[in-house]
Protein backbone atom coordinates (compact mmCIF):
# COMPACT_ATOMS: atom_id res chain seq x y z
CA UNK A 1 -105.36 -125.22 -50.08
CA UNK A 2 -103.60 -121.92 -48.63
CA UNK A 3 -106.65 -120.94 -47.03
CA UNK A 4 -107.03 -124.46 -45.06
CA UNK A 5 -103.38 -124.37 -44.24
CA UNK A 6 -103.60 -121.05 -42.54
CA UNK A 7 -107.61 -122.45 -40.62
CA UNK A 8 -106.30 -125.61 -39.75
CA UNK A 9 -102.29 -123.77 -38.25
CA UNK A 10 -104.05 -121.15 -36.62
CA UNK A 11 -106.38 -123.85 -35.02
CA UNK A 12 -103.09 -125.14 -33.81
CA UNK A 13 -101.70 -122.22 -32.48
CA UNK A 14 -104.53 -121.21 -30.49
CA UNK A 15 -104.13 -125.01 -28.44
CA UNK A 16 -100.81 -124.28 -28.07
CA UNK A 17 -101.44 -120.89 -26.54
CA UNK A 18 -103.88 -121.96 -24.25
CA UNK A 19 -102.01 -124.82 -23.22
CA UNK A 20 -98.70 -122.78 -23.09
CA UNK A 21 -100.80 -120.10 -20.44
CA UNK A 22 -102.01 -122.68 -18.52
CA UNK A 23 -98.37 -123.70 -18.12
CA UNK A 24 -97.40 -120.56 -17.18
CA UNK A 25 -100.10 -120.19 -14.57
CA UNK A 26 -99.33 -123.46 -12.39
CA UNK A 27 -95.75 -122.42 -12.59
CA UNK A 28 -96.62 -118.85 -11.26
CA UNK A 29 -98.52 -120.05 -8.38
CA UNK A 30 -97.65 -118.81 -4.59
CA UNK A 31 -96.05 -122.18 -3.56
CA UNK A 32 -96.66 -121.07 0.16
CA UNK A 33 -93.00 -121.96 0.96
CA UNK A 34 -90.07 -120.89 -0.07
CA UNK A 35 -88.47 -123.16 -3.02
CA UNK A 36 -84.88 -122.13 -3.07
CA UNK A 37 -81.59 -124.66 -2.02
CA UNK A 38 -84.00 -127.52 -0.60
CA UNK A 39 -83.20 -130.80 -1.47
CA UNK A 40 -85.54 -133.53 -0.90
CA UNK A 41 -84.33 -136.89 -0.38
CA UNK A 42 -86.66 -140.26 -0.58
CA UNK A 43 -86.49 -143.96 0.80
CA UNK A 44 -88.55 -146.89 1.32
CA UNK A 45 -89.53 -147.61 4.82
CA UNK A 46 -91.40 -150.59 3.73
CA UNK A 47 -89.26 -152.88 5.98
CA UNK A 48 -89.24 -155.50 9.17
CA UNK A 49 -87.13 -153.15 10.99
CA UNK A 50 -88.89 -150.18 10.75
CA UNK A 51 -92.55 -151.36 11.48
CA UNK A 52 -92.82 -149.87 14.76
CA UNK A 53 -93.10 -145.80 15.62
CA UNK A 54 -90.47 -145.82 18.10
CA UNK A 55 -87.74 -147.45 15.60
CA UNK A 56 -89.14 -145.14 12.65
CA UNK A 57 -88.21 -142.11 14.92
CA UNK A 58 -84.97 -143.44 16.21
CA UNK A 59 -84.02 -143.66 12.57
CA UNK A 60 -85.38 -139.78 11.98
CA UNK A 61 -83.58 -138.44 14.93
CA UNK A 62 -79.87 -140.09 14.42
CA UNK A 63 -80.06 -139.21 10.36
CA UNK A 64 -81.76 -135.62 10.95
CA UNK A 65 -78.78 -135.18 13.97
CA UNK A 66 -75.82 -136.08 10.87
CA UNK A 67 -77.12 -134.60 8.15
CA UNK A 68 -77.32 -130.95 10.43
CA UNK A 69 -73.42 -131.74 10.82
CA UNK A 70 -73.33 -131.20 6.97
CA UNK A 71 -71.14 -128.17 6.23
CA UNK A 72 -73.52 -125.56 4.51
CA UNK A 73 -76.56 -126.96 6.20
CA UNK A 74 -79.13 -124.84 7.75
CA UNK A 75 -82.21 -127.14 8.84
CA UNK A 76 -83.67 -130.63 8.05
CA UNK A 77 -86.54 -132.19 8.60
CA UNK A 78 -88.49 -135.81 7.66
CA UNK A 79 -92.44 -135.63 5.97
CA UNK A 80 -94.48 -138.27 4.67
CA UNK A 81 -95.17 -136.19 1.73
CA UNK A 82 -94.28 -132.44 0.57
CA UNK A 83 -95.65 -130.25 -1.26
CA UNK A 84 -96.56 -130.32 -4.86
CA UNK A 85 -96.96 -133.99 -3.73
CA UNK A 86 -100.46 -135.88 -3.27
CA UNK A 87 -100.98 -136.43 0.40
CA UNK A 88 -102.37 -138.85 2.23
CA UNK A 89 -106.06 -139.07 2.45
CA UNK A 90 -107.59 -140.28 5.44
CA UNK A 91 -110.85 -139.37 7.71
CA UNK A 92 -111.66 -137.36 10.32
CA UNK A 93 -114.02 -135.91 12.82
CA UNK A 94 -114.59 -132.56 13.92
CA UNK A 95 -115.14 -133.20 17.79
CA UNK A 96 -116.07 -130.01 19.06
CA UNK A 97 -116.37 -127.88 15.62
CA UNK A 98 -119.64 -127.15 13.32
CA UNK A 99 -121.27 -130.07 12.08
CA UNK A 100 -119.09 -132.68 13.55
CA UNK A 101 -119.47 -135.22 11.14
CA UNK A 102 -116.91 -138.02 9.45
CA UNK A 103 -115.17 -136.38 6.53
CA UNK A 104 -112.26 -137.18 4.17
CA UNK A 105 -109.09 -134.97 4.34
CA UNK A 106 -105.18 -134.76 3.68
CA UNK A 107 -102.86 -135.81 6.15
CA UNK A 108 -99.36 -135.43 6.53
CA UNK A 109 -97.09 -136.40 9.34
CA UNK A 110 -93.68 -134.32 9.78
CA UNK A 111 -90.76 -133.94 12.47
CA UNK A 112 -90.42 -131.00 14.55
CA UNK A 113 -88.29 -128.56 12.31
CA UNK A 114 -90.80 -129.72 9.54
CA UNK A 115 -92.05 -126.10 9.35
CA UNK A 116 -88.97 -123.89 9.60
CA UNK A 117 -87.10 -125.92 6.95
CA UNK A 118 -90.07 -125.38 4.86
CA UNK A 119 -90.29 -121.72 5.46
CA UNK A 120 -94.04 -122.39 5.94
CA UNK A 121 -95.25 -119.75 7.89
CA UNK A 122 -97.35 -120.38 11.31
CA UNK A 123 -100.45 -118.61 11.46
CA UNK A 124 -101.18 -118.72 15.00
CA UNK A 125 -100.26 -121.18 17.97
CA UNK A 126 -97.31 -123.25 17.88
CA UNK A 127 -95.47 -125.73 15.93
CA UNK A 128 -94.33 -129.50 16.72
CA UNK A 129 -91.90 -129.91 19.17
CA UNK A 130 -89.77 -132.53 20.74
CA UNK A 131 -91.61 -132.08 23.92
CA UNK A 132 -94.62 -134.11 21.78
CA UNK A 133 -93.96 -137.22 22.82
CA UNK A 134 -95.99 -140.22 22.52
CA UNK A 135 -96.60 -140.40 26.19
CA UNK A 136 -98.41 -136.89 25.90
CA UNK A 137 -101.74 -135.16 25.29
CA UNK A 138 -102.12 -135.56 20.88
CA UNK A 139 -101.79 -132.66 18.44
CA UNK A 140 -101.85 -131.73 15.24
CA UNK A 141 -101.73 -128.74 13.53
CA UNK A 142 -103.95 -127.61 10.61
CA UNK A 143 -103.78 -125.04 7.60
CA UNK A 144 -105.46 -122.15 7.46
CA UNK A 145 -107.63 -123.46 4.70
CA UNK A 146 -108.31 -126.47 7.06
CA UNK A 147 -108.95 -123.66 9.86
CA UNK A 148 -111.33 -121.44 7.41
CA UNK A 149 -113.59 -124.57 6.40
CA UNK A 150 -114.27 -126.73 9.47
CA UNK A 151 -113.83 -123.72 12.15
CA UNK A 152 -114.69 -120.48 10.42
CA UNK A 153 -110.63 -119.39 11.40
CA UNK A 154 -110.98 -120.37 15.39
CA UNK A 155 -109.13 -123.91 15.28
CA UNK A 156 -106.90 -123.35 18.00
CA UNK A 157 -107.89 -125.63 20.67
CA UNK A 158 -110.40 -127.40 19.03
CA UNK A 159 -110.04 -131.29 18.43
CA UNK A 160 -109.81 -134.00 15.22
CA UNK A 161 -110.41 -137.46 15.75
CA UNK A 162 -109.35 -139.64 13.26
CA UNK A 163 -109.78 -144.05 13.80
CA UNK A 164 -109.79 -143.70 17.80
CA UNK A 165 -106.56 -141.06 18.49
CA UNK A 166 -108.32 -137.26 18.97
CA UNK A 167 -105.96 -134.54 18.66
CA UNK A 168 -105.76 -130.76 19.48
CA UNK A 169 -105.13 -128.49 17.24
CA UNK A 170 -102.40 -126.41 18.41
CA UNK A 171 -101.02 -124.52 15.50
CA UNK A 172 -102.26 -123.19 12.26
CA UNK A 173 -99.92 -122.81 9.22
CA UNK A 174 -99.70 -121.25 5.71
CA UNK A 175 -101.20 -123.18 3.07
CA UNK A 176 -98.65 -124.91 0.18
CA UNK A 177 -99.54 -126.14 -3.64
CA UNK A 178 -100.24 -129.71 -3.21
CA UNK A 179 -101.22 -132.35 -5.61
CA UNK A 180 -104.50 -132.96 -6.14
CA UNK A 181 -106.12 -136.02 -3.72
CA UNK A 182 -109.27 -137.60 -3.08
CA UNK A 183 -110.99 -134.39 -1.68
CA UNK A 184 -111.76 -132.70 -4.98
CA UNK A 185 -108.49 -130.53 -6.12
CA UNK A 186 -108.76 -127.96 -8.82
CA UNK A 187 -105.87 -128.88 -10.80
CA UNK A 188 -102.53 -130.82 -11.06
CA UNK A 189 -101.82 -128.18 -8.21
CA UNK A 190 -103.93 -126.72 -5.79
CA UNK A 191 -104.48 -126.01 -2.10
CA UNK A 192 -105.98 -128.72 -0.16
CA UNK A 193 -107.10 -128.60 3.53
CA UNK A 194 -104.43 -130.13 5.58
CA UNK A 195 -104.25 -132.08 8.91
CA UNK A 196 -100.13 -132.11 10.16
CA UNK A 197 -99.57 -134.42 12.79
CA UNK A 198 -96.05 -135.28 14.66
CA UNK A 199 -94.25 -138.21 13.36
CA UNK A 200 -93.49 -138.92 17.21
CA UNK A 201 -97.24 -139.17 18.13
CA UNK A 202 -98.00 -142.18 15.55
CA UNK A 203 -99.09 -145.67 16.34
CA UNK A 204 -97.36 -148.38 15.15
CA UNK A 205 -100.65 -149.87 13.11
CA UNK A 206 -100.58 -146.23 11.26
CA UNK A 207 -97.03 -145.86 10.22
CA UNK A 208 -97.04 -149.71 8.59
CA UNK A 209 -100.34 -149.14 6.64
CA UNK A 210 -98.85 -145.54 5.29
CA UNK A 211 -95.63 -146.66 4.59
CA UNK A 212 -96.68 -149.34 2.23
CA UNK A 213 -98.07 -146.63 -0.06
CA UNK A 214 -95.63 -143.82 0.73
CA UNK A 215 -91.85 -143.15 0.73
CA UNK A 216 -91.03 -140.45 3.84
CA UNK A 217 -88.86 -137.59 2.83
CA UNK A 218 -85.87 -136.24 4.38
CA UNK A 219 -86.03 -132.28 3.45
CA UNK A 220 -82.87 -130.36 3.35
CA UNK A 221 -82.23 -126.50 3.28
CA UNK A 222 -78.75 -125.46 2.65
CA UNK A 223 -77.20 -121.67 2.92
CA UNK A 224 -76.34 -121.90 -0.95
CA UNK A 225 -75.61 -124.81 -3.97
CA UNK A 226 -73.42 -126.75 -2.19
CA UNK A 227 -71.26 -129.90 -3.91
CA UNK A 228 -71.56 -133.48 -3.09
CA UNK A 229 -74.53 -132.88 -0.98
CA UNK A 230 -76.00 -135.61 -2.32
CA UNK A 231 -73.12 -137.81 -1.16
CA UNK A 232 -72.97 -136.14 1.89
CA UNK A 233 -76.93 -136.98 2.94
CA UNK A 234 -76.80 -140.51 1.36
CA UNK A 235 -73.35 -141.08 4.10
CA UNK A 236 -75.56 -139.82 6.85
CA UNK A 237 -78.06 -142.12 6.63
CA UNK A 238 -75.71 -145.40 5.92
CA UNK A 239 -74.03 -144.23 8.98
CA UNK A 240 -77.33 -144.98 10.90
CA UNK A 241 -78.45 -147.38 8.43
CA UNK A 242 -76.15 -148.76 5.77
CA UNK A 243 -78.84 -151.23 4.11
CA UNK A 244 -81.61 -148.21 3.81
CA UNK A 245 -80.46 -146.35 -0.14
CA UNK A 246 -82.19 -143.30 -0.84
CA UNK A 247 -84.50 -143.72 -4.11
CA UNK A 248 -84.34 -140.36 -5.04
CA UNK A 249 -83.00 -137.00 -4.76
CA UNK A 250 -85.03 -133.87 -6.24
CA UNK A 251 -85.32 -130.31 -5.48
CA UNK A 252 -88.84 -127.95 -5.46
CA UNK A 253 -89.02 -127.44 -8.59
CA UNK A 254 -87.86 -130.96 -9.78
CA UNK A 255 -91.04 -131.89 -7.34
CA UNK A 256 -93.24 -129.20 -9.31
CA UNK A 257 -92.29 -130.52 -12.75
CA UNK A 258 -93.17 -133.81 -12.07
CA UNK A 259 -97.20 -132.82 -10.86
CA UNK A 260 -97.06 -130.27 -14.15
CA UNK A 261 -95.80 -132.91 -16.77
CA UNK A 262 -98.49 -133.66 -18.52
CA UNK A 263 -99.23 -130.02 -18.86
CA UNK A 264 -95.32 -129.53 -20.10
CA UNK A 265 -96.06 -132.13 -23.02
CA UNK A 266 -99.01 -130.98 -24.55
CA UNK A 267 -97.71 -127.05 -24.40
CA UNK A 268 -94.64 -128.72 -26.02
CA UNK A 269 -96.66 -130.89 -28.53
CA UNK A 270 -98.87 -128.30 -29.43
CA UNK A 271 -96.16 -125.61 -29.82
CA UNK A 272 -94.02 -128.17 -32.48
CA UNK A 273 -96.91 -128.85 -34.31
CA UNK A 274 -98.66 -125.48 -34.47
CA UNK A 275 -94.80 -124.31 -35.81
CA UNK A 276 -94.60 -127.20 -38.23
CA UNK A 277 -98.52 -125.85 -39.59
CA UNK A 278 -97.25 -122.32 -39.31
CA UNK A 279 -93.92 -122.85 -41.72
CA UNK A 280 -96.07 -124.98 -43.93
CA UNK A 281 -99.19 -122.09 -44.13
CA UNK A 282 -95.72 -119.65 -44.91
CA UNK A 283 -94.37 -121.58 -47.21
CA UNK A 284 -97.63 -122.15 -49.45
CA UNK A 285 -98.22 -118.13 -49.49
CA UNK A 286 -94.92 -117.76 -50.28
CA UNK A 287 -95.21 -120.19 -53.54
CA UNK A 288 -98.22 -119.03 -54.18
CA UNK A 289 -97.20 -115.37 -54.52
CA UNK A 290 -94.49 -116.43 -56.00
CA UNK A 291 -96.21 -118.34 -58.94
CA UNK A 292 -98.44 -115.18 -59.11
CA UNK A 293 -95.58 -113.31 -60.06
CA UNK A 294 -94.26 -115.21 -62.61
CA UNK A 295 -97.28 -115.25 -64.10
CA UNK A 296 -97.99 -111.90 -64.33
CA UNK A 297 -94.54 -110.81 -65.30
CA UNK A 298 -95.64 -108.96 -68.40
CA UNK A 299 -98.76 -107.25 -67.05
CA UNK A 300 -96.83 -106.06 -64.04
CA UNK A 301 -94.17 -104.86 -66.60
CA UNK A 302 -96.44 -102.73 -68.75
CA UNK A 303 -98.08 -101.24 -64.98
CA UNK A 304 -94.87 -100.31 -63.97
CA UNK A 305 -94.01 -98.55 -67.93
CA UNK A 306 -97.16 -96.84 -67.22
CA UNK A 307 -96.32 -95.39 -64.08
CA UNK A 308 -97.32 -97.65 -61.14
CA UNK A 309 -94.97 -97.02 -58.34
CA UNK A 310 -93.17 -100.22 -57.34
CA UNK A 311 -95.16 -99.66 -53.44
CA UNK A 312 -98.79 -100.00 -55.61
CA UNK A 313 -97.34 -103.00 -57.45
CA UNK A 314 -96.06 -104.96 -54.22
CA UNK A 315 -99.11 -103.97 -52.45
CA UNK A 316 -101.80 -105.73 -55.30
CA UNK A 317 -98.87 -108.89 -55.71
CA UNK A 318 -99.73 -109.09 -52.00
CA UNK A 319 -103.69 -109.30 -51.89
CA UNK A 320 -104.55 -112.31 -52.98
CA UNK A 321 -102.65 -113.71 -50.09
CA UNK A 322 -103.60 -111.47 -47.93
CA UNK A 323 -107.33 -112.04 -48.41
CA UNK A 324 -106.43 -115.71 -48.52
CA UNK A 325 -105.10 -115.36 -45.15
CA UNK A 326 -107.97 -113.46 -43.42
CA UNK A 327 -110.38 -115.97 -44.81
CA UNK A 328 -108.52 -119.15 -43.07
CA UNK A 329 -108.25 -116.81 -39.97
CA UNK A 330 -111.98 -116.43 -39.76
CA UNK A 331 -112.17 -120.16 -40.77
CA UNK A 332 -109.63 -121.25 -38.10
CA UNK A 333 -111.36 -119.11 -35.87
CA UNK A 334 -114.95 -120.48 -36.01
CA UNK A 335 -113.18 -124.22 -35.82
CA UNK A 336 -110.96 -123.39 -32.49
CA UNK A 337 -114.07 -122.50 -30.93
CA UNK A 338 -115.52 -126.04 -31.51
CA UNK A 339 -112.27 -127.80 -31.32
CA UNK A 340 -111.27 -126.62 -27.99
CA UNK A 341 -113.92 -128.12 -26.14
CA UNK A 342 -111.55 -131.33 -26.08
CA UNK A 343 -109.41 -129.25 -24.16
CA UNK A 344 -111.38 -127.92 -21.42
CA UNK A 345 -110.11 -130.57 -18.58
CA UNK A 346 -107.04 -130.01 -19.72
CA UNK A 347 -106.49 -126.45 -18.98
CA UNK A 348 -106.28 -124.25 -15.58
CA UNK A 349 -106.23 -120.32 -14.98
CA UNK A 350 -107.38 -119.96 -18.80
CA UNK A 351 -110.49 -120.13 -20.30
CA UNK A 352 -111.24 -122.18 -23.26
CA UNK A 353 -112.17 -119.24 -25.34
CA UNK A 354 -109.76 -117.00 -23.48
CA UNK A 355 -109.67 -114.01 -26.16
CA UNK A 356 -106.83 -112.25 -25.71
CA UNK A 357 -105.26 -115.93 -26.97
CA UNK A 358 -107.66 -116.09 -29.72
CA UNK A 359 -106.62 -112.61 -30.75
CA UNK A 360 -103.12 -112.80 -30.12
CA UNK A 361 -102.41 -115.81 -32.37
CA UNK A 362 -104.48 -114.31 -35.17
CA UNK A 363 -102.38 -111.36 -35.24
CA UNK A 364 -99.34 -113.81 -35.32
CA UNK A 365 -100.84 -115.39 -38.12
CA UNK A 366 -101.91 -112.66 -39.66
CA UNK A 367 -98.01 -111.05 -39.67
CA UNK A 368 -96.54 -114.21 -40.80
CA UNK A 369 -98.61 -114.54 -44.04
CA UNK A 370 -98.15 -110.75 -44.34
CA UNK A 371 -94.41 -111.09 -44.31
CA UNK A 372 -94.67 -114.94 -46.54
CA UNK A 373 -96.61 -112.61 -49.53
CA UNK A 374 -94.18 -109.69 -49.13
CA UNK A 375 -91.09 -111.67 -48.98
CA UNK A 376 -91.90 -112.97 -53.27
CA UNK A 377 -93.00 -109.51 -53.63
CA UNK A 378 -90.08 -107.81 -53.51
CA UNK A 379 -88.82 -108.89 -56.62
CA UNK A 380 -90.84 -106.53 -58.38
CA UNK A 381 -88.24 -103.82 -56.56
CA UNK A 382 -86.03 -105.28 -59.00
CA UNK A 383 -87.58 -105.33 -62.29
CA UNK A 384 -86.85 -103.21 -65.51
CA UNK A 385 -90.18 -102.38 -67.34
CA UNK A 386 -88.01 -101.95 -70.76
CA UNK A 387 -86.71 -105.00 -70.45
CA UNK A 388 -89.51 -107.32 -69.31
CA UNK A 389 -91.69 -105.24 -72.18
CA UNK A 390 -88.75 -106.45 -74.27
CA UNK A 391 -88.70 -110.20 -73.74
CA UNK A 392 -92.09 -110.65 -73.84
C-alpha cells in the first residue's frame, strides 16, 4: 500500500511539475512591449451611432484628446485588439511579393500613437500618422515576422490587398505575444504575423462587420500607479459620450492571465493534489515505521545491550521504508511515462518526458520518505536497553 502511495504521488508530482514549467515559460516570454503602468480600457461599439468610420474616429480623437489631459498621463491610444489578445483574422494578398497568392492572416487596426504607447519598437519605415487620412494613398504596417515570411525582410514599399482596398506597407514593427488565431499558433501565446492598419483608413462596411465580434480598446500609459484612473478615463469618455460605459478595465498582465488560465488551473490542480498524495505517501511511511518499531521493541533493545550504536539502529528502522520508497519511485516512474501522454497538448516550452522534472521530483520524493522513516526513528535515540530488556 506504501509502495503505491509513493508510484501513484510521484506520478502526481511529475504533472504538476511539468505543468508548473510550462507556466513559468509563457509567463517568461519577451512580450515585445513593455508591460508596466498600461491600463487597457474596453467598450462595445456595436451601436447605430457608431456604424460609420468617420463617427468611430470622431469618437477616438475627442476621448484620446481628454484622457491625455489626465494628470499622470503619458500617451494613449485606441486598437481593435492588443496583445496577448486573439486578433482578427482576415485575408490577404501579396500584390507585388513572392507567390502572391490569397492567404489568411491577423489584422489589427490602431490610432496613430498606437505604437509609442505600446513601446513597440519600429523596425524600419514609419508609423501611422494623422496625416493618413482616408482621402489618401492606403497603408499598413506589418511585423517583422509578417516582413520575414511573405518578403524575406524587404516589405517596405511593397503592397497587401485585402477585399478590394491595397495598401503599402510603410513601416515594420517588433513582434508582441498574441493569442493564438486561425493561422496555426503554437500555444495560448505566441507570435503571429501581423497586418496593422490605421483606424482612419477603414471603410464603413469593415468597421460594422469587426465590431460585432470585437470590443476596441482604449490603451493607457501613465508615468507611475496613479489613483482613480479608472474614474478619470471612464469621465473622459462620458464627456464625449455619456451613454457609451466601458466593459472593462485590465492591465498587461491582467490581459496575460486571462490567455494563460487554463494553464494556471491545472499547475494549481495538479500542485494540490500531488501535495495531498505526497502528505498521504508521508504519512503511511511514517505509520509504517512507526508500527515497525513497536514491534520490534525488544529485539532493538537486546541490539542496542549488545552494542549497536543508536546511528546502526535508526539506519536498519529506516530500510524497509526506504526500499519501499525506491520501489514506488521506479513504479511511479515507468507509469508517468505512459500517463503523460494525456498531457502533451497541454504543455509548452517542456517536454513531456522533460528529465530534469522527472529527476527532480524523484529526489523530492525520495527526501520526503527519507525524512517520514527517520522522523519514527528517532525514538530509538531515546530508549534504555536495561529497561526495555526489563519489561519484556
Amino acid at each position: 500500500l506504501v509502495a503505491a502511495e509513493v508510484a501513484l504521488s510521484l506520478v502526481l508530482l511529475i504533472g504538476a511539475g511539468l505543468m508548473v514549467r510550462s507556466l513559468v515559460w509563457l509567463n517568461g516570454l519577451n512580450p515585445g512591449f513593455d508591460t508596466r503602468n498600461v491600463i487597457a480600457a474596453e467598450a462595445s461599439l456595436q451601436d447605430a451611432r457608431y456604424r460609420t468610420s468617420a463617427a468611430v474616429n470622431l469618437l477616438y480623437t475627442q476621448t484620446l484628446e481628454r484622457m491625455r489631459r489626465i494628470p499622470g498621463v503619458q500617451s494613449a491610444a485606441v486598437a481593435l485588439t492588443l496583445p496577448y489578445e486573439r486578433p482578427l483574422n482576415d485575408g490577404f494578398r501579396t500584390v507585388d511579393g513572392v507567390d502572391a497568392k490569397e492567404r489568411g492572416g491577423e489584422f489589427v487596426y490602431a490610432t496613430p500613437a498606437y505604437f509609442d504607447t505600446m513601446r513597440i519598437p519600429l523596425v524600419a519605415g514609419r508609423s501611422f500618422s494623422d496625416s493618413d487620412t482616408p482621402q489618401k494613398a492606403r497603408v499598413v504596417v506589418v511585423s517583422a515576422s509578417f516582413a520575414r515570411k511573405y518578403f524575406h525582410g524587404d516589405a517596405l514599399g511593397r503592397h497587401l490587398k485585402s477585399g478590394k482596398e491595397i495598401g503599402e506597407i510603410v513601416g515594420i514593427c517588433g513582434d508582441v505575444q498574441q493569442h493564438s488565431g486561425l493561422s496555426g499558433g503554437l500555444g495560448p501565446l505566441s507570435v503571429e504575423p501581423t497586418v496593422y492598419l490605421p483606424a482612419s483608413q477603414l471603410n464603413d462596411g469593415f468597421v460594422k462587420l469587426v465590431h460585432t465580434w470585437f470590443s476596441p480598446k482604449w490603451v493607457i500609459r501613465t508615468s507611475g500607479p496613479k489613483a482613480n484612473l479608472n474614474r478619470q478615463i471612464q469621465a473622459a469618455v462620458a464627456d464625449v459620450d455619456p451613454n457609451l460605459p466601458i466593459a472593462h478595465f485590465r492591465t498587461m498582465d491582467q490581459l496575460r492571465n486571462v490567455q494563460t488560465g487554463s494553464q494556471r488551473y491545472l499547475a494549481a490542480l495538479f500542485s494540490i493534489l500531488a501535495s495531498l498524495a505526497l502528505l498521504l505517501a508521508a504519512i503511511g511511511l511514517y505509520g509504517l515505521i512507526s508500527q515497525s518499531i513497536t514491534q520490534r521493541r525488544h529485539e532493538i533493545g537486546i541490539r542496542l545491550a549488545l552494542g549497536a550504536t543508536a546511528r546502526q539502529t535508526i539506519a536498519g528502522a529506516m530500510r524497509p521504508g526506504i526500499l519501499l520508497s525506491i520501489a514506488g519511485i521506479a513504479a511511479g516512474l515507468g507509469m508517468s511515462l505512459v500517463a503523460v501522454r494525456f498531457l502533451r497538448s497541454m504543455l509548452w516550452g517542456v517536454r513531456e518526458t522533460d528529465p530534469v522534472t522527472f529527476v527532480a521530483t524523484a529526489a523530492v520524493l525520495l527526501v520526503v520518505a527519507a525524512l517520514a522513516s527517520l522522523a519514527p526513528a528517532l525514538r530509538i535515540l531515546r530508549m534504555d536497553p536495561a529497561e526495555t530488556l526489563r519489561n519484556e
